[in-house]
Protein backbone atom coordinates (compact mmCIF):
# COMPACT_ATOMS: atom_id res chain seq x y z
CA UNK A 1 -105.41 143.40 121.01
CA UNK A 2 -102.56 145.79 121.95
CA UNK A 3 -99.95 144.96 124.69
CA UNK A 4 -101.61 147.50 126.81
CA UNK A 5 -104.43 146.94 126.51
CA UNK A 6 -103.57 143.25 127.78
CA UNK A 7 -102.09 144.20 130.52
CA UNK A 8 -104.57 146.42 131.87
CA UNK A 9 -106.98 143.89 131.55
CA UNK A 10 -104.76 141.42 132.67
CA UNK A 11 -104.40 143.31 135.73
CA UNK A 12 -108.17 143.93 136.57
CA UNK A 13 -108.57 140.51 136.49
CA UNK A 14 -106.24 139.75 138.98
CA UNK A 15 -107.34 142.23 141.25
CA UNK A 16 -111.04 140.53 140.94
CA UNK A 17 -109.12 137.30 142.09
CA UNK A 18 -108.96 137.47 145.65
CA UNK A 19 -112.80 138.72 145.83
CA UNK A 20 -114.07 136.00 143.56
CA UNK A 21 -111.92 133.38 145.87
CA UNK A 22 -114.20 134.97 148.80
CA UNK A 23 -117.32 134.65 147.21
CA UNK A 24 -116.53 130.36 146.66
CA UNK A 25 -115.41 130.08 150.15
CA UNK A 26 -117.13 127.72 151.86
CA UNK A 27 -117.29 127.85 155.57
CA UNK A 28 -117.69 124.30 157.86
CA UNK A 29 -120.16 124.78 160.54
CA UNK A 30 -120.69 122.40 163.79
CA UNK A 31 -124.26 122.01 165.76
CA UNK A 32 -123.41 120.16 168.53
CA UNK A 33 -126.80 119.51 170.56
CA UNK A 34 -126.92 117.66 174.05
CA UNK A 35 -130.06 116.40 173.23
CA UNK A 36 -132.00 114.74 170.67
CA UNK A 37 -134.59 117.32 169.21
CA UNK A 38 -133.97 119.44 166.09
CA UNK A 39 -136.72 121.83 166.54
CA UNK A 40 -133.71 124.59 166.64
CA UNK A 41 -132.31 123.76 163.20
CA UNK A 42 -135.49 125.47 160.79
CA UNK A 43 -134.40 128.84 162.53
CA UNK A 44 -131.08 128.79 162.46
CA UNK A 45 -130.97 127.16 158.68
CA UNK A 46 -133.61 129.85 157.99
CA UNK A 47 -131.40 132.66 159.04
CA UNK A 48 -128.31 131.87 157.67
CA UNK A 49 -129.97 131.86 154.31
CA UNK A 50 -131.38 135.04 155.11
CA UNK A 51 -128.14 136.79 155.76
CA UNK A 52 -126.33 134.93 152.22
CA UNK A 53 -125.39 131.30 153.76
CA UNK A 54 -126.85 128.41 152.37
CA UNK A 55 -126.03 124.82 152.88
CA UNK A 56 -124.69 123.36 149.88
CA UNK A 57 -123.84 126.39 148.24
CA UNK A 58 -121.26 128.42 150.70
CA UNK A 59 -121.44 126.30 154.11
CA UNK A 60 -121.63 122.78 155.55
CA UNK A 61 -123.26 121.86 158.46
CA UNK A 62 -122.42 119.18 160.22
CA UNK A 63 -125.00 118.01 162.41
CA UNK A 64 -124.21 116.20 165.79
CA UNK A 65 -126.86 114.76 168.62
CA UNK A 66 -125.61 113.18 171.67
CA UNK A 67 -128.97 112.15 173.11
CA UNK A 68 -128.10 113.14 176.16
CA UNK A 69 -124.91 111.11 176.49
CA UNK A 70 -122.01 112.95 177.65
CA UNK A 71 -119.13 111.01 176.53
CA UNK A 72 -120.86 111.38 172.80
CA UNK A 73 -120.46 114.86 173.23
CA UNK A 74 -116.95 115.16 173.69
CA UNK A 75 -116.15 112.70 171.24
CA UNK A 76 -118.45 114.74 168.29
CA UNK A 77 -116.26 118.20 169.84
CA UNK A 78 -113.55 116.65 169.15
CA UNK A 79 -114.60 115.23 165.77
CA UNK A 80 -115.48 118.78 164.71
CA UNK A 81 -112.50 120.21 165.92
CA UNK A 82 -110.24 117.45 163.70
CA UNK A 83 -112.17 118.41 161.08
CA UNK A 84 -111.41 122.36 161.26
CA UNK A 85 -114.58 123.51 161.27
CA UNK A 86 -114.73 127.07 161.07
CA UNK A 87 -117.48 127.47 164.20
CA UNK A 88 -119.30 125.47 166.83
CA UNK A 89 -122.64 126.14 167.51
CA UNK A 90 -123.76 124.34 170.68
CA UNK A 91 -127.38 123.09 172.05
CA UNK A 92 -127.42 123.12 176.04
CA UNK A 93 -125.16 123.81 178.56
CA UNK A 94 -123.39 120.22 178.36
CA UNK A 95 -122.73 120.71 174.66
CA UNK A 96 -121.18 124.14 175.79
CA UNK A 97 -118.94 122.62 178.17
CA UNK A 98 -117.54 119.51 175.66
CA UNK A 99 -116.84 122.57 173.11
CA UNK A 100 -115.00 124.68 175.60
CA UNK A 101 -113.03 121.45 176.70
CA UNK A 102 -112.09 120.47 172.81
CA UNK A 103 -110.79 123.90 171.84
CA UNK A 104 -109.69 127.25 172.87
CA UNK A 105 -109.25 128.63 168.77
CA UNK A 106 -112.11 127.30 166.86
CA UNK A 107 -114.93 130.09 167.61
CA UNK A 108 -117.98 128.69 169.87
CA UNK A 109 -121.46 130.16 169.65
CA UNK A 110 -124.03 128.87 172.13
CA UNK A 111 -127.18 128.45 170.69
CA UNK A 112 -128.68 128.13 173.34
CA UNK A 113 -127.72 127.58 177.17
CA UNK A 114 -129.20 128.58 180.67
CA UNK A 115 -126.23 130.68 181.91
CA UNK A 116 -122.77 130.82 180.55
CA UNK A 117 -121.86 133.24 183.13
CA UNK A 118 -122.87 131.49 185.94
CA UNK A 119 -121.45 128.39 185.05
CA UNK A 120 -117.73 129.91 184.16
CA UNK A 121 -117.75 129.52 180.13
CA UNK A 122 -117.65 133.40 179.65
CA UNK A 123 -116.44 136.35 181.33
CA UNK A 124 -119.19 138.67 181.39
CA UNK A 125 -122.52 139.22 179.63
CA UNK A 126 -120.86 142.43 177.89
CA UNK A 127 -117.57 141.26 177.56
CA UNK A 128 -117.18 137.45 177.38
CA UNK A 129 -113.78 136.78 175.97
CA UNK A 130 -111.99 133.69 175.20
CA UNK A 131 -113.45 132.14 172.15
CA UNK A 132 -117.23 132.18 173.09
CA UNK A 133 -120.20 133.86 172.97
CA UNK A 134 -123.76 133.06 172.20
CA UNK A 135 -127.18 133.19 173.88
CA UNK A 136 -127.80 133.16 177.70
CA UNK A 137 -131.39 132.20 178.24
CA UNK A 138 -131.18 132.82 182.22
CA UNK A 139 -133.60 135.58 183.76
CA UNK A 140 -134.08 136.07 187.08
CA UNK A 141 -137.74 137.62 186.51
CA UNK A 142 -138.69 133.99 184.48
CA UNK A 143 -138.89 132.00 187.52
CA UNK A 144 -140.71 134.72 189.39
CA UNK A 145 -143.21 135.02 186.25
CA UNK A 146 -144.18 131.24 185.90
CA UNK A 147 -145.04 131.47 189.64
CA UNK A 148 -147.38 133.82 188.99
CA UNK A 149 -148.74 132.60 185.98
CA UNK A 150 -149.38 129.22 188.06
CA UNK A 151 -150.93 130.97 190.88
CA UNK A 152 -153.42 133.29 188.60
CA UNK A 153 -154.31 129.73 187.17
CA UNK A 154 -154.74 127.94 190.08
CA UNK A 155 -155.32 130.06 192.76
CA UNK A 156 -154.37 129.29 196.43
CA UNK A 157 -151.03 127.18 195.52
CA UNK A 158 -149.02 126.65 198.44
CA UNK A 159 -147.26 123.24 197.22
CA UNK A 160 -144.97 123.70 194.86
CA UNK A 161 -142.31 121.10 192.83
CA UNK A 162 -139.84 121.57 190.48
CA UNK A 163 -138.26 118.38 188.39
CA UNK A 164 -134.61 119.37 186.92
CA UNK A 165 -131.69 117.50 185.74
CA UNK A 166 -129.25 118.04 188.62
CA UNK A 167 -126.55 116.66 185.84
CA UNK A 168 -126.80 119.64 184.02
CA UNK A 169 -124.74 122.78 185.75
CA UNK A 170 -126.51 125.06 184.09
CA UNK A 171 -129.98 124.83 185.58
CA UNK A 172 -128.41 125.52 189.13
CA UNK A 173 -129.00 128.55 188.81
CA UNK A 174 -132.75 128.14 187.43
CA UNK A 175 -133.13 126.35 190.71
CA UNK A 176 -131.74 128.60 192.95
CA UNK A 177 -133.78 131.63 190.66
CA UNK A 178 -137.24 129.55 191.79
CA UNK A 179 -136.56 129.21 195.10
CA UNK A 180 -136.05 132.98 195.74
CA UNK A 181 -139.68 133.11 193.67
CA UNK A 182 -141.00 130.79 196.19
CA UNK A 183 -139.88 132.31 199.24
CA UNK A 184 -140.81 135.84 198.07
CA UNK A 185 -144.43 134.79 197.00
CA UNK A 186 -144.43 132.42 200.31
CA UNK A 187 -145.01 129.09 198.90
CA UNK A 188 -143.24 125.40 199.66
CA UNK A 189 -140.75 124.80 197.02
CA UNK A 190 -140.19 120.77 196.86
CA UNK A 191 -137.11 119.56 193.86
CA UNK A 192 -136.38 116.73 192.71
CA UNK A 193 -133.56 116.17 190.29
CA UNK A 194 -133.17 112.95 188.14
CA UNK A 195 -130.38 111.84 185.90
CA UNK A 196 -131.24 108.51 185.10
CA UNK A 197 -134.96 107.13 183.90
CA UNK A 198 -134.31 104.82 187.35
CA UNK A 199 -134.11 108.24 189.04
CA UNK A 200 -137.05 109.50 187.23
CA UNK A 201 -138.97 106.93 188.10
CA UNK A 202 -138.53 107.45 191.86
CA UNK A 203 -138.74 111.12 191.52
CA UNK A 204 -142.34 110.25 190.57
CA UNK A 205 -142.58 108.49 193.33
CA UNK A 206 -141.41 111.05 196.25
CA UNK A 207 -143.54 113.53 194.31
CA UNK A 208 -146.65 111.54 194.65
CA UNK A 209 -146.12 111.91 198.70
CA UNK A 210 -145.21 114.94 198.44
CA UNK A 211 -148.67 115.86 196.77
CA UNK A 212 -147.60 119.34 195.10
CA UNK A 213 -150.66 121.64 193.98
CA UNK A 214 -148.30 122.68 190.81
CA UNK A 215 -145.35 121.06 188.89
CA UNK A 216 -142.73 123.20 186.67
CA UNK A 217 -140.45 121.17 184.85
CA UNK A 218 -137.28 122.60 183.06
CA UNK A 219 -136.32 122.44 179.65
CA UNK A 220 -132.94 120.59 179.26
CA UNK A 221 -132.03 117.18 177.28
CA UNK A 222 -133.11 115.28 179.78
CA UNK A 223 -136.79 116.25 179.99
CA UNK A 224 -137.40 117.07 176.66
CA UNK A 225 -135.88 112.88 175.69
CA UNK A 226 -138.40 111.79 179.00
CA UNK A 227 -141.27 114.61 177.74
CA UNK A 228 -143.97 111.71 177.25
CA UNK A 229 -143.18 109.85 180.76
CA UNK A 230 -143.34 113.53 182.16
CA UNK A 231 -146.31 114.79 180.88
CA UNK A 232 -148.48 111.29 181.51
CA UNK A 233 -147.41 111.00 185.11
CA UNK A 234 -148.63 115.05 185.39
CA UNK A 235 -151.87 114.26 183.87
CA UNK A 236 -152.57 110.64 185.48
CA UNK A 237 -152.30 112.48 188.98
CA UNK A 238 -154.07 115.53 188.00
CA UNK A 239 -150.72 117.71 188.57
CA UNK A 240 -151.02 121.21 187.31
CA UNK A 241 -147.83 121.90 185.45
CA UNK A 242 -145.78 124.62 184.00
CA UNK A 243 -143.12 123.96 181.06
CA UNK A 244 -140.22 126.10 180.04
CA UNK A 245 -141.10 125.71 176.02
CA UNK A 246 -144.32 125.21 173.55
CA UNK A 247 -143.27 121.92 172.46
CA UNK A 248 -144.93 120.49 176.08
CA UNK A 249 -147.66 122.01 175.32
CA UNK A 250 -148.37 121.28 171.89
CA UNK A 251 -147.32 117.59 173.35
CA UNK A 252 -150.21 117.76 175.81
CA UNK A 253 -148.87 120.10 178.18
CA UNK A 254 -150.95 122.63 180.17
CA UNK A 255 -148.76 125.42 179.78
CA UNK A 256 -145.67 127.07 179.09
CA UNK A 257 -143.78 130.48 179.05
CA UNK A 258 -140.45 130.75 178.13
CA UNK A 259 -138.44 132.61 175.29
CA UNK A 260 -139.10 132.67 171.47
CA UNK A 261 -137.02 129.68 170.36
CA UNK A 262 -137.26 130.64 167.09
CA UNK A 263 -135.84 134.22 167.79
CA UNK A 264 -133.08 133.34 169.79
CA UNK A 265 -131.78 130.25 167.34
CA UNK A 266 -132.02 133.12 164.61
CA UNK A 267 -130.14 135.13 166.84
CA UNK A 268 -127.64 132.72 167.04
CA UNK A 269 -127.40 132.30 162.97
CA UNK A 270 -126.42 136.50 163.38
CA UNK A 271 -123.56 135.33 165.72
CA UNK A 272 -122.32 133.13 162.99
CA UNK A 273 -121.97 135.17 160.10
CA UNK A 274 -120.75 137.83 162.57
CA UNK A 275 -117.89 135.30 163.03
CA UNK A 276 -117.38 133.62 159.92
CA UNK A 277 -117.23 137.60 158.36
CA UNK A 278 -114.34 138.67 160.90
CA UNK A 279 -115.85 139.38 163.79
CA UNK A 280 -113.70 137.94 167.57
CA UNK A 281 -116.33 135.59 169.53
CA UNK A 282 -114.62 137.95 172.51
CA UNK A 283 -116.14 140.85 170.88
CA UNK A 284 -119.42 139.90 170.87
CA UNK A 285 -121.86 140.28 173.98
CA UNK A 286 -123.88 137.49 175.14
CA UNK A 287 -127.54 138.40 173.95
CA UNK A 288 -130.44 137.70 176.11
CA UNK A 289 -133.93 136.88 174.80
CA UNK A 290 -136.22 139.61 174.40
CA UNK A 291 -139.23 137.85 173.11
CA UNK A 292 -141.64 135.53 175.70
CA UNK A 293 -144.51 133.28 174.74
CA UNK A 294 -146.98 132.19 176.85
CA UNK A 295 -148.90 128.62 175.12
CA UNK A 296 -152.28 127.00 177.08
CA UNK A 297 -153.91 123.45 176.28
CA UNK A 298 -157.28 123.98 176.92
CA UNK A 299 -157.94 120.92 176.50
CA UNK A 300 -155.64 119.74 179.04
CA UNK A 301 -156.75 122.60 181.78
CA UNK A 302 -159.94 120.97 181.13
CA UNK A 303 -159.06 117.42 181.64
CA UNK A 304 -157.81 118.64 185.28
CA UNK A 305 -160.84 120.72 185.84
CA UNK A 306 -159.40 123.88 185.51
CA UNK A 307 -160.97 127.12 184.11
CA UNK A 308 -158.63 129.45 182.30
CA UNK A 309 -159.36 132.77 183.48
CA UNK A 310 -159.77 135.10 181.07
CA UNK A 311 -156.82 137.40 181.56
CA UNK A 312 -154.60 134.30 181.03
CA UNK A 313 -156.23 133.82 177.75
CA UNK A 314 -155.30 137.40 176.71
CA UNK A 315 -152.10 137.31 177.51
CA UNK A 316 -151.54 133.95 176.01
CA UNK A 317 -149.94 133.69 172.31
CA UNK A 318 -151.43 130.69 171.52
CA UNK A 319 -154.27 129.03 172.80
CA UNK A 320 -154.71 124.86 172.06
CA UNK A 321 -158.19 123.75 171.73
């Protein structure tokens, strides 16, 4: 081969270097989830592969679940900070808050929390700065629209409960959202708000004299670890009640209507490779579900001697027989 010849080739392979160093990188990701469920993780794997990440080939994930317990939490934030992971992808509003406290560099994506806003992790929707962004499931027409779904169900509600972690700060502002819902449509609004199962427990008891016509219970780490307790002490008193996700439903639930899961844990897996591509978490707006499913148990409404009417059905996007 001639000398020049060499170099020049010499040359292009060098400048192929840096790109061929890209395409081997692999990136360190972090789900951090307050709860104990993985029903998120399909999704988000799902999309990731989609868009040209794939676990074992170009990322890592390292998965974390506190189970609800706060101090676990922190200590896995800090874990996955130690371990310079290149983005943290929380599950719930606590997880949110144990990410924030670990770091203010490694780039944060919430999966999926009620209101980042609200609760101070962000800026603004459009703007949220820092090294955050992520999915904000709150919606001020939600609380208004499960009302109404409960009252076209059972007609002539005037009793109405709502169970909620009050440890969680981001379900506040659910509250608060309901009780404007109630007021406007002119029904008694009755919470209760357990941290502990002993709490539960006596929650279930206040709510039995209370004697609500309708229950809605939020989604959160809390009630989805306590679903079964939940959804037997609903259906042992005959409680009509509304859920936030499917997975009550499909549990034995009457009914639920809430955002596409699926949709907005893919839409987190965008966020990602937004990030791990170039892209400031500060640049990035806060996206906001687009997508709502409605899910009926028949077979539940039937148990409590309800009739679905049939506008419900239509609406609904899956019906359980």
């Amino acid at each position: 081969m001639r000398r020049r010849e060499f170099i020049c080739l010499l040359g292009g392979g060098a400048a192929a270097w840096p790109l061929a160093v890209q395409a081997q990188q692999t990136f360190r990701i972090g789900l951090l989830n307050s709860g104990a469920d993985s029903f998120f993780v399909a999704p988000f794997v799902g999309k990731l592969e989609e868009l040209g990440y794939r676990e074992g080939k170009n990322i890592v994930i390292e998965r974390k679940f506190a189970e609800g317990n706060s101090d676990r939490l922190k200590e896995f934030a800090a874990d996955m900070v130690r371990q310079h992971v290149d983005v943290i992808v929380t599950i719930g509003t606590p997880a949110g808050f144990a990410a924030k406290e670990a770091t203010s560099t490694v780039p944060i994506v919430f999966g999926a929390m009620s209101d980042p806003v609200g609760v101070g992790l962000v800026e603004s929707l459009a703007r949220p700065g820092g090294n955050a962004t992520g999915n904000s499931l709150m919606s001020p027409e939600l609380s208004a629209k499960r009302l109404e779904i409960l009252r076209a169900l059972v007609p002539g509600i005037s009793r109405f409960a709502m169970l909620w972690d009050s440890s969680n700060p981001g379900m506040a502002q659910r509250v608060r959202e309901t009780e404007i819902a109630a007021d406007q449509s002119r029904v008694l609004l009755h919470t209760v708000g357990p941290r502990t199962i002993e709490e539960l427990e006596a929650a279930f008891s206040e709510l039995l004299v209370q004697r609500p016509d309708a229950l809605l219970v939020t989604t959160e780490a809390f009630t989805r670890q306590h679903r079964v307790r939940i959804l037997d002490f609903a259906k042992r008193n005959k409680i009509p009640a509304m859920f936030e996700d499917s997975s009550y439903v499909e549990a034995g639930g009457l009914m639920s209507y809430g955002p596409d899961y699926e949709e907005v844990f893919k839409t987190a897996a965008v966020l990602v490779v937004k990030i791990l591509r170039g892209a400031k978490p500060a640049d990035l707006p806060i996206e906001q579900p687009t997508k709502f499913q409605l899910f009926i148990n028949l077979k539940t409404a039937s148990s409590l001697g309800i009739e679905v009417p049939p506008t419900l059905l239509a609406m609904a996007n899956r019906v359980i027989e």
